[in-house]
Protein backbone atom coordinates (compact mmCIF):
# COMPACT_ATOMS: atom_id res chain seq x y z
CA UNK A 1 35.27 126.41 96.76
CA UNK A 2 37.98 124.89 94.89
CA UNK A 3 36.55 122.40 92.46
CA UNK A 4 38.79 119.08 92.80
CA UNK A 5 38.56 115.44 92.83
CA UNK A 6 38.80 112.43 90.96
CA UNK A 7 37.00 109.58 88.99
CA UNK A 8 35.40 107.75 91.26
CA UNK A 9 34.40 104.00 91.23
CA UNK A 10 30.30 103.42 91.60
CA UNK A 11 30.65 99.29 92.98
CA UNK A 12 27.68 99.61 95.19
CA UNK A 13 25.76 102.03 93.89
CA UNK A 14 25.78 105.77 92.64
CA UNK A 15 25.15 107.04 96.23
CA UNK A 16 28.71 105.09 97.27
CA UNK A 17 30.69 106.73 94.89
CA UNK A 18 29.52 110.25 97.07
CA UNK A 19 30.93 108.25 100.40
CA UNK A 20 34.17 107.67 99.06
CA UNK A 21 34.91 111.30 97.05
CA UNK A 22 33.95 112.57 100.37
CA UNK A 23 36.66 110.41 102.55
CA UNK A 24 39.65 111.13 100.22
CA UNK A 25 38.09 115.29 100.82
CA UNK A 26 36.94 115.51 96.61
CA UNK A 27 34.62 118.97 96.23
CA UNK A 28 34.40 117.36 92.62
CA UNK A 29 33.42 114.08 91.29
CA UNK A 30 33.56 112.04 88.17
CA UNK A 31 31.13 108.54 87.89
CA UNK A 32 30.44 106.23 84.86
CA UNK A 33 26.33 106.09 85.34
CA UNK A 34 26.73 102.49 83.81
CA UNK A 35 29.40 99.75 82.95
CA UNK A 36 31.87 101.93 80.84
CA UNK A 37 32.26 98.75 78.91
CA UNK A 38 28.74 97.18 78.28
CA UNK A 39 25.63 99.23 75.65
CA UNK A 40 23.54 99.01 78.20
CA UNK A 41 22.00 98.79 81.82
CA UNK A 42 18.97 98.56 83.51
CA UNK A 43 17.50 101.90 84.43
CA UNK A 44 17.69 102.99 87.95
CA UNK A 45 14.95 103.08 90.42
CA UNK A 46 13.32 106.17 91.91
CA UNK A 47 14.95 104.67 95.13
CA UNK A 48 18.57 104.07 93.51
CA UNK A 49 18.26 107.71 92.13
CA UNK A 50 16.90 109.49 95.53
CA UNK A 51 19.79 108.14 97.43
CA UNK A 52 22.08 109.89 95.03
CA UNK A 53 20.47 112.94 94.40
CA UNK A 54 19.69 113.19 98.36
CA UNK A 55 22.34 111.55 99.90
CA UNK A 56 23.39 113.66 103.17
CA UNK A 57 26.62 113.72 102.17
CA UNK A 58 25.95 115.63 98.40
CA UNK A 59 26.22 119.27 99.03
CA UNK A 60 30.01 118.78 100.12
CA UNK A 61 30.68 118.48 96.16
CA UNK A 62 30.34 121.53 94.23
CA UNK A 63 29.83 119.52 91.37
CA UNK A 64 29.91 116.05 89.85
CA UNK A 65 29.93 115.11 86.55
CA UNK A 66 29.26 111.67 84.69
CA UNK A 67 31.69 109.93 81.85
CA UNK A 68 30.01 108.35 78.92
CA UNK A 69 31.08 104.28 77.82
CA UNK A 70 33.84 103.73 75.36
CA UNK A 71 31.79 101.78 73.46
CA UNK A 72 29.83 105.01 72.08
CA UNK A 73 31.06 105.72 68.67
CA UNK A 74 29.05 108.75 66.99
CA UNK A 75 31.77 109.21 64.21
CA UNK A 76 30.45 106.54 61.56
CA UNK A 77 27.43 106.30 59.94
CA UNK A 78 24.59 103.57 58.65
CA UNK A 79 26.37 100.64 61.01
CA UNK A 80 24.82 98.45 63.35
CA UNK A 81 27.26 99.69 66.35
CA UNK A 82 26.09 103.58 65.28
CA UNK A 83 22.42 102.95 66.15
CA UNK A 84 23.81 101.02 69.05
CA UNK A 85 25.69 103.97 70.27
CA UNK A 86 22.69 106.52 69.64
CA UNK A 87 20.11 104.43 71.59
CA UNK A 88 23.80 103.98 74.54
CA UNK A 89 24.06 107.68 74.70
CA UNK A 90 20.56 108.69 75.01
CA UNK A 91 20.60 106.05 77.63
CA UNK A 92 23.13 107.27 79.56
CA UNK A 93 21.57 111.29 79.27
CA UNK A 94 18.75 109.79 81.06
CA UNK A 95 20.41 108.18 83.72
CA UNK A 96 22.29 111.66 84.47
CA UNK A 97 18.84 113.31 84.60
CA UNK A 98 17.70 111.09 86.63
CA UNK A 99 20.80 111.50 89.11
CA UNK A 100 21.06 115.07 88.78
CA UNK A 101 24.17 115.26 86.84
CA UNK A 102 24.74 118.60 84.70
CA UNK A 103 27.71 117.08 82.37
CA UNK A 104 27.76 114.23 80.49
CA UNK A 105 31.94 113.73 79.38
CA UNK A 106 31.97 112.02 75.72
CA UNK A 107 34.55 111.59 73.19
CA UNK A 108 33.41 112.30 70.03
CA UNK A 109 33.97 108.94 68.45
CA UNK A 110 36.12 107.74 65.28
CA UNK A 111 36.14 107.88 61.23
CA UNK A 112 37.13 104.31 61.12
CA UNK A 113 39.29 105.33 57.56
CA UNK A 114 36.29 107.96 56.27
CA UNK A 115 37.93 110.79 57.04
CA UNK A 116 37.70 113.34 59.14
CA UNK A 117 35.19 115.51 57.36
CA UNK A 118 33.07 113.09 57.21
CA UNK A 119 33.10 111.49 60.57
CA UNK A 120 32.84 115.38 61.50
CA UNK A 121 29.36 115.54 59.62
CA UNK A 122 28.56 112.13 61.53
CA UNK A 123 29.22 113.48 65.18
CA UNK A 124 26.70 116.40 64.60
CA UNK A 125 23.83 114.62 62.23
CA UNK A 126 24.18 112.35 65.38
CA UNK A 127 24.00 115.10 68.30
CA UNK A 128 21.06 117.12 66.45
CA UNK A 129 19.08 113.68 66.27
CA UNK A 130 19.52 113.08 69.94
CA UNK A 131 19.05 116.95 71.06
CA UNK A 132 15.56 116.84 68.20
CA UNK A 133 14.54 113.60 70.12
CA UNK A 134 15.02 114.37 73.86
CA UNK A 135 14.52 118.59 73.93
CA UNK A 136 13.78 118.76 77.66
CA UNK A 137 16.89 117.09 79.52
CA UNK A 138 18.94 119.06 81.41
CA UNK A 139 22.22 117.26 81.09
CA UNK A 140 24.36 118.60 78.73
CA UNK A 141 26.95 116.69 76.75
CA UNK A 142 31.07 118.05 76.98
CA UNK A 143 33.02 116.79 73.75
CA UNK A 144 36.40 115.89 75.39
CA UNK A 145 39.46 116.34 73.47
CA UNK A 146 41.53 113.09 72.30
CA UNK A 147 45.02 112.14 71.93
CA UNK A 148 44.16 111.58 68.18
CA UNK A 149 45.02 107.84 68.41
CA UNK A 150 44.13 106.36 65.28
CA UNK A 151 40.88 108.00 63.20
CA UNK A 152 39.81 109.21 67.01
CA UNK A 153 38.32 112.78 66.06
CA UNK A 154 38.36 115.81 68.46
CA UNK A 155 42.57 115.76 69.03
CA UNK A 156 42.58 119.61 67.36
CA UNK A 157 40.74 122.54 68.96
CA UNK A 158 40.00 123.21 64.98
CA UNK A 159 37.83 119.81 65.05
CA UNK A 160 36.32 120.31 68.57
CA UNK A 161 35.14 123.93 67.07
CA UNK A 162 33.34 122.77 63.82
CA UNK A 163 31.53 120.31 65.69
CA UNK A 164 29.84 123.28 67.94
CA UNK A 165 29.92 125.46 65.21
CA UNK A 166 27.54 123.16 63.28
CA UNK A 167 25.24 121.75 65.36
CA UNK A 168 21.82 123.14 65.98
CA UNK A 169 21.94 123.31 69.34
CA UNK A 170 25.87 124.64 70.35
CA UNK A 171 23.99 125.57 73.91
CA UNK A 172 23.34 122.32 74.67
CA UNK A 173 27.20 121.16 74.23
CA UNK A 174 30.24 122.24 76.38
CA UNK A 175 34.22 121.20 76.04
CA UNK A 176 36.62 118.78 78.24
CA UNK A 177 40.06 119.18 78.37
CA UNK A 178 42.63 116.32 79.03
CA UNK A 179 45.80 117.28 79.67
CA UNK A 180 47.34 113.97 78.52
CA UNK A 181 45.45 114.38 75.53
CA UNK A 182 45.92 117.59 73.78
CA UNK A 183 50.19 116.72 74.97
CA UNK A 184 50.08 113.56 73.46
CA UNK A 185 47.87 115.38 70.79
CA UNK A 186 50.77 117.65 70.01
CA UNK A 187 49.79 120.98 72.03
CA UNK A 188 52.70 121.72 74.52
CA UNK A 189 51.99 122.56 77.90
CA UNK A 190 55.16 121.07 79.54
CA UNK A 191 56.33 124.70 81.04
CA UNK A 192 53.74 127.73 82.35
CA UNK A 193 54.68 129.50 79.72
CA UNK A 194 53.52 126.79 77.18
CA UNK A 195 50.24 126.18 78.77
CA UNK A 196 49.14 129.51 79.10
CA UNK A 197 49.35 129.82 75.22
CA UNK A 198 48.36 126.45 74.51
CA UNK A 199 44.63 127.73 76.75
CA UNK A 200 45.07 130.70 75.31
CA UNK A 201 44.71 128.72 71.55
CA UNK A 202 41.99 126.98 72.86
CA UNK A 203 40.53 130.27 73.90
CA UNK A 204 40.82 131.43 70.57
CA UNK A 205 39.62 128.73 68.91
CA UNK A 206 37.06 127.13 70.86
CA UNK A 207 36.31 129.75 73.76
CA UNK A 208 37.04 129.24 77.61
CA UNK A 209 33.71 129.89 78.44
CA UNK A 210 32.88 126.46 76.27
CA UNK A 211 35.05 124.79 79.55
CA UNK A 212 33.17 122.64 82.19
CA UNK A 213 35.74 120.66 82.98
CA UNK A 214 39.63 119.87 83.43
CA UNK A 215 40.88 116.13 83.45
CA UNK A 216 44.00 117.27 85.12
CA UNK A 217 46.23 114.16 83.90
CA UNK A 218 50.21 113.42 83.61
CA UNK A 219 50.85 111.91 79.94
CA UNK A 220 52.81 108.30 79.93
CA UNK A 221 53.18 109.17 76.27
CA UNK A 222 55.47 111.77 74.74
CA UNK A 223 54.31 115.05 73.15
CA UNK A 224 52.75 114.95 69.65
CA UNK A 225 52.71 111.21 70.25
CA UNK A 226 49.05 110.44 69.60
CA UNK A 227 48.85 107.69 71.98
CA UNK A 228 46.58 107.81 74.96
CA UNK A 229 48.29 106.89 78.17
CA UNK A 230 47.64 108.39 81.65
CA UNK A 231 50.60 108.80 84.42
CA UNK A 232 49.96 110.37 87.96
CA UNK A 233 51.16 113.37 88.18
CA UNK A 234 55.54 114.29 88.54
CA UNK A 235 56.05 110.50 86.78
CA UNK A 236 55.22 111.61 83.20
CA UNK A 237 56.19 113.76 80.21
CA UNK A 238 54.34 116.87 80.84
CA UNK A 239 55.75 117.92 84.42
CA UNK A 240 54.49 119.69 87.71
CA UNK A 241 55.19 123.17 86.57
CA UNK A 242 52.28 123.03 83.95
CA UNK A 243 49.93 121.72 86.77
CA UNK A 244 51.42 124.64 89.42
CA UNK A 245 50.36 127.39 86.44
CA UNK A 246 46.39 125.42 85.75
CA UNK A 247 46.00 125.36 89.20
CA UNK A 248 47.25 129.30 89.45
CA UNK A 249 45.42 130.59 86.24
CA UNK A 250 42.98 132.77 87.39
CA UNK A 251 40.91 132.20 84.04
CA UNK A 252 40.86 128.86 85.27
CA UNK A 253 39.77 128.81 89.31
CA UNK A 254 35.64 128.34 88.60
CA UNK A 255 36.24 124.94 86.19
CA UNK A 256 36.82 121.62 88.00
CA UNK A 257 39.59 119.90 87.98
CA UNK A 258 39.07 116.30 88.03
CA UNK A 259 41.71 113.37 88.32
CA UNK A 260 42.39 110.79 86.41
CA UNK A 261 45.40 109.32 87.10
CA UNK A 262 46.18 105.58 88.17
CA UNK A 263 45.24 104.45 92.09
CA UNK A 264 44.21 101.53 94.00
CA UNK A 265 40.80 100.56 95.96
CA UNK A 266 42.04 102.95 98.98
CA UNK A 267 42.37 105.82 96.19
CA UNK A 268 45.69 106.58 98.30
CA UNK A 269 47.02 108.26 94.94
CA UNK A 270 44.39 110.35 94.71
CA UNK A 271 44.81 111.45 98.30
CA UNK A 272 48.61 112.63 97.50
CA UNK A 273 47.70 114.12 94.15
CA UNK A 274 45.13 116.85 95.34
CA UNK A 275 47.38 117.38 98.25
CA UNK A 276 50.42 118.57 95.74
CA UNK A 277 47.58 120.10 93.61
CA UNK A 278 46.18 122.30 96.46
CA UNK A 279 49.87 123.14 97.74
CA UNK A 280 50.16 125.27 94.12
CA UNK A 281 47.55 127.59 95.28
CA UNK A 282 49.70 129.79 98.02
CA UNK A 283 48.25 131.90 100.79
CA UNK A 284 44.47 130.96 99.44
CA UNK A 285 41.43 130.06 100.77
CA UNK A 286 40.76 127.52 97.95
CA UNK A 287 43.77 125.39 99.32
């Protein structure tokens, strides 16, 4: 099965966002578990959970995966927001337990002017408290890579690999790509030939088999820009022909590939964009 899909919104409930990947034909799926924008939410009941983690409709996606708040900032110590963002986090690794969800998609946070050593130290003192605190969930958390905008930390594969390299529990960690990011980050992957040795640098560096996930998304921004802006895919800076080679790259085919790219309520972008993603694959079963 060809693992692709989008971000998908969860007004109604968790279980709704499994109706609608479904009707737009997602195999993968991205949710926020709470308000992206609020610390913190009510738990869910055994009911709201069951009707996710059973719904009828589930096994048609090979996997789905959860996006932590932007509010979570792990990179600065000794602040009120920092204990905020540890108790947000933990919160949130429940509520995937709870739903069944094997990834939990977090950017590592920012220095706010300290520096990136020591927001680096921050990140993992931060991760090893949670991981000491909660040693039997299941979820694991997947450092995505940033545009760099501002003290944002994890923009370098360098950064992204001295956070797993220190922590006490590396197994318990795993690595999403953006596309917009590491281009606007400075890593070109605007032709095939530049993306298959910008993953092969990240393979180097950090280790494919670190991967759970691809946020396949066009960059608004230009490359080495450091600015954060997502475009759907043919209307931005990177180009199709990098997207024809991710979605060829055999090294690639088991990872899922998740969307997230501009749309309306009817997702009608979405629709066209896995369509022009699927057409890469030629004479294959995954398409």
């Amino acid at each position: 099965m060809l693992l692709l899909g989008s971000h998908i919104s969860t007004e109604g409930g968790p279980n709704r966002a499994i109706e609608r990947a479904v009707s737009i034909g997602c195999t993968a799926m991205q949710i926020f578990v709470k308000n992206n924008m609020q610390w913190f939410a009510r738990p869910f009941t055994q009911e709201e959970a069951s009707a996710f983690s059973q719904h009828k409709l589930r096994s048609k996606l090979g996997v789905v995966i959860a996006h932590a708040g932007y509010l979570i900032n792990l990179g600065v110590e000794k602040t009120q927001n920092h204990e905020k963002s540890l108790r947000s986090l933990t919160e949130e690794l429940i509520r995937c337990d709870q739903l069944q969800i094997p990834f939990l998609i977090l950017h590592p946070g920012s220095h706010l002017g300290a520096g990136t050593t020591s927001g680096i130290r921050c990140v993992v003192e931060s991760l090893n408290q949670i991981h000491a605190e909660h040693p039997n969930l299941q979820v694991r958390i997947a450092l995505e890579t940033t545009a760099g905008q501002g003290s944002c930390l994890g923009s370098s594969f360098e950064e992204l690999a001295s956070i797993l390299d220190k922590v006490s529990s590396p197994e318990r960690l795993r690595i999403c790509l953006d596309t917009a990011h590491v281009f606007a980050a400075g890593y070109d992957l605007s032709s095939p030939h530049g993306a298959e040795k910008v993953f092969q640098k990240f393979d180097h560096i950090v280790g494919l088999q670190q991967l759970c996930a691809l946020h396949i998304n066009e960059s608004k921004a230009s490359l080495g820009s450091r600015v954060d802006r997502h475009e759907n895919l043919g209307q931005g800076k990177i180009g199709l022909e990098a997207f024809r080679w991710i979605m060829q790259a055999e090294e690639l085919t088991s990872i899922p590939k998740i969307l997230e790219t501009p749309k309306g309520k009817d997702l009608a972008e979405d629709l066209v964009a896995m369509k022009l993603l699927r057409s890469f694959i030629p004479n294959s079963s995954l398409s």
